[in-house]
N, C-alpha and C. Protein backbone atom coordinates (compact mmCIF):
# COMPACT_ATOMS: atom_id res chain seq x y z
N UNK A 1 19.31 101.35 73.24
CA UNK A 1 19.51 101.61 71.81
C UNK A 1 20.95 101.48 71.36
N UNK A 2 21.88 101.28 72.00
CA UNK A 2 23.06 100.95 71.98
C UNK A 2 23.47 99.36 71.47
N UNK A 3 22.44 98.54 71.61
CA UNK A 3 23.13 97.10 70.59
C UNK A 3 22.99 96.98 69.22
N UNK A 4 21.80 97.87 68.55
CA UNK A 4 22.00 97.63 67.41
C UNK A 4 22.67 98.26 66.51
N UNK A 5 23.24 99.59 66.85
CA UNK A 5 24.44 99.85 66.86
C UNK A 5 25.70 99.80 66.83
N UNK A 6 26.02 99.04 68.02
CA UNK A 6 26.99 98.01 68.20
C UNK A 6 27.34 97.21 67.14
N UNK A 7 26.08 95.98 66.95
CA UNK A 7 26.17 94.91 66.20
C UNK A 7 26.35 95.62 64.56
N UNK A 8 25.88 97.05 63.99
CA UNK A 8 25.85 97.55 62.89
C UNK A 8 27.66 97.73 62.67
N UNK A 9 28.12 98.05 63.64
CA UNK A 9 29.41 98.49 63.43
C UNK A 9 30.39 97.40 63.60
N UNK A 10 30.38 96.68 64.10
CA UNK A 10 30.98 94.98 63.85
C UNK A 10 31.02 94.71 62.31
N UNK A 11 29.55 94.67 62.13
CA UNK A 11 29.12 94.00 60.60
C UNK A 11 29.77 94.87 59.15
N UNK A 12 30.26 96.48 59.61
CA UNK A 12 30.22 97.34 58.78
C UNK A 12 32.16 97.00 58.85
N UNK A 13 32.53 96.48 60.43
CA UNK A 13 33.94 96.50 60.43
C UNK A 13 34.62 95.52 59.21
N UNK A 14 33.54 93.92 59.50
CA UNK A 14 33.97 92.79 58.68
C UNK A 14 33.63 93.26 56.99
N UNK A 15 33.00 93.87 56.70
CA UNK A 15 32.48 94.37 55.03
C UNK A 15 33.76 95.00 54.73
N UNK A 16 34.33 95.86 55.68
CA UNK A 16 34.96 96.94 55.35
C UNK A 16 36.56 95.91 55.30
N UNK A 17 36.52 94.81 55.88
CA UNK A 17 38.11 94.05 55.69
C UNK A 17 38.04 93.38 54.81
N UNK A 18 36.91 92.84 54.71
CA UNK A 18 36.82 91.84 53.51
C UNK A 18 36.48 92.58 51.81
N UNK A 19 36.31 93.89 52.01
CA UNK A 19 36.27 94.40 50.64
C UNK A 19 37.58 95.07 50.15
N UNK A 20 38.70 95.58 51.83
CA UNK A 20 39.49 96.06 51.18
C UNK A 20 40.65 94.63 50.76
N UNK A 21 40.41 93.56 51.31
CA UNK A 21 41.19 92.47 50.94
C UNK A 21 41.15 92.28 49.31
N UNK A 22 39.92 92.18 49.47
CA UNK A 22 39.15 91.78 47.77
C UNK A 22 39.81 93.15 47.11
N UNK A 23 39.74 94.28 47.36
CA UNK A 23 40.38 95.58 46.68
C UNK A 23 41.68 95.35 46.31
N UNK A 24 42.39 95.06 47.23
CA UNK A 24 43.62 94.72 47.39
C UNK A 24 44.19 93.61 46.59
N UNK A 25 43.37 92.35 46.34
CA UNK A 25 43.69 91.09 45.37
C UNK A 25 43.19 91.66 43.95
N UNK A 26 42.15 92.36 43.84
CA UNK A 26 41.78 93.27 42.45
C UNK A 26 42.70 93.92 41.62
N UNK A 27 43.34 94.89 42.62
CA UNK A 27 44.51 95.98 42.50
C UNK A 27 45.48 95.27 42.28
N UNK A 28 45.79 94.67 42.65
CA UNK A 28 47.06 93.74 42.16
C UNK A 28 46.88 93.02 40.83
N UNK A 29 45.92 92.20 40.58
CA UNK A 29 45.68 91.91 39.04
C UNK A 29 45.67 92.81 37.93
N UNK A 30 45.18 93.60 38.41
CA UNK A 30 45.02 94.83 37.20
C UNK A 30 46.05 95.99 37.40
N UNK A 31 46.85 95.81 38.10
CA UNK A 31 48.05 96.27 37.91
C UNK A 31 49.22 95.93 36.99
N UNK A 32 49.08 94.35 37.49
CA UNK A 32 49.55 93.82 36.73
C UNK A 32 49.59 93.21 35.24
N UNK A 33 48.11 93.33 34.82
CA UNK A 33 47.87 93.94 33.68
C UNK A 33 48.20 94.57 32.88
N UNK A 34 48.24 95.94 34.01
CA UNK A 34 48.48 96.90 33.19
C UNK A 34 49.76 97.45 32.61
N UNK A 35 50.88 96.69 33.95
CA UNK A 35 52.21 97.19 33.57
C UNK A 35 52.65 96.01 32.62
N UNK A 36 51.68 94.72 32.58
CA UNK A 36 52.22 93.93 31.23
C UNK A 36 51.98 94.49 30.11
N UNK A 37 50.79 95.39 29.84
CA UNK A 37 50.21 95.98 28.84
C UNK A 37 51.35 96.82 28.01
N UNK A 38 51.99 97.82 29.50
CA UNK A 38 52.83 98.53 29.10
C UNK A 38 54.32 98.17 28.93
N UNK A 39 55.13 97.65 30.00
CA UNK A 39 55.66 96.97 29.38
C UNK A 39 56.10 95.55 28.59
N UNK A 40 55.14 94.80 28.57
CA UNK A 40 54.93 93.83 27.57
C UNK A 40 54.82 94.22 26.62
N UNK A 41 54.36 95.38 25.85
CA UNK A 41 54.45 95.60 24.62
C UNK A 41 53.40 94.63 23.77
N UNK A 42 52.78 93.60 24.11
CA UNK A 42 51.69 92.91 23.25
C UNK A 42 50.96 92.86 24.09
């Protein structure tokens, strides 16, 4: 009972890099947004 397990936690490792990447390219846009928002002034 130990491989599918295994293989669950591999699959949960790659979700978990590839969403915080995607988090990470997100967070940055809308950061940047936001501090144009603020200081951009328009």
């Amino acid at each position: 009972g130990r491989a599918p397990a295994q293989r669950q936690s591999v699959a949960e490792a790659v979700l978990k890099s590839a969403a915080r990447a995607a988090a990470s390219q997100a967070g940055r846009s809308i950061m940047r947004g936001v501090l144009g928002t603020i200081f951009g002034g328009r």
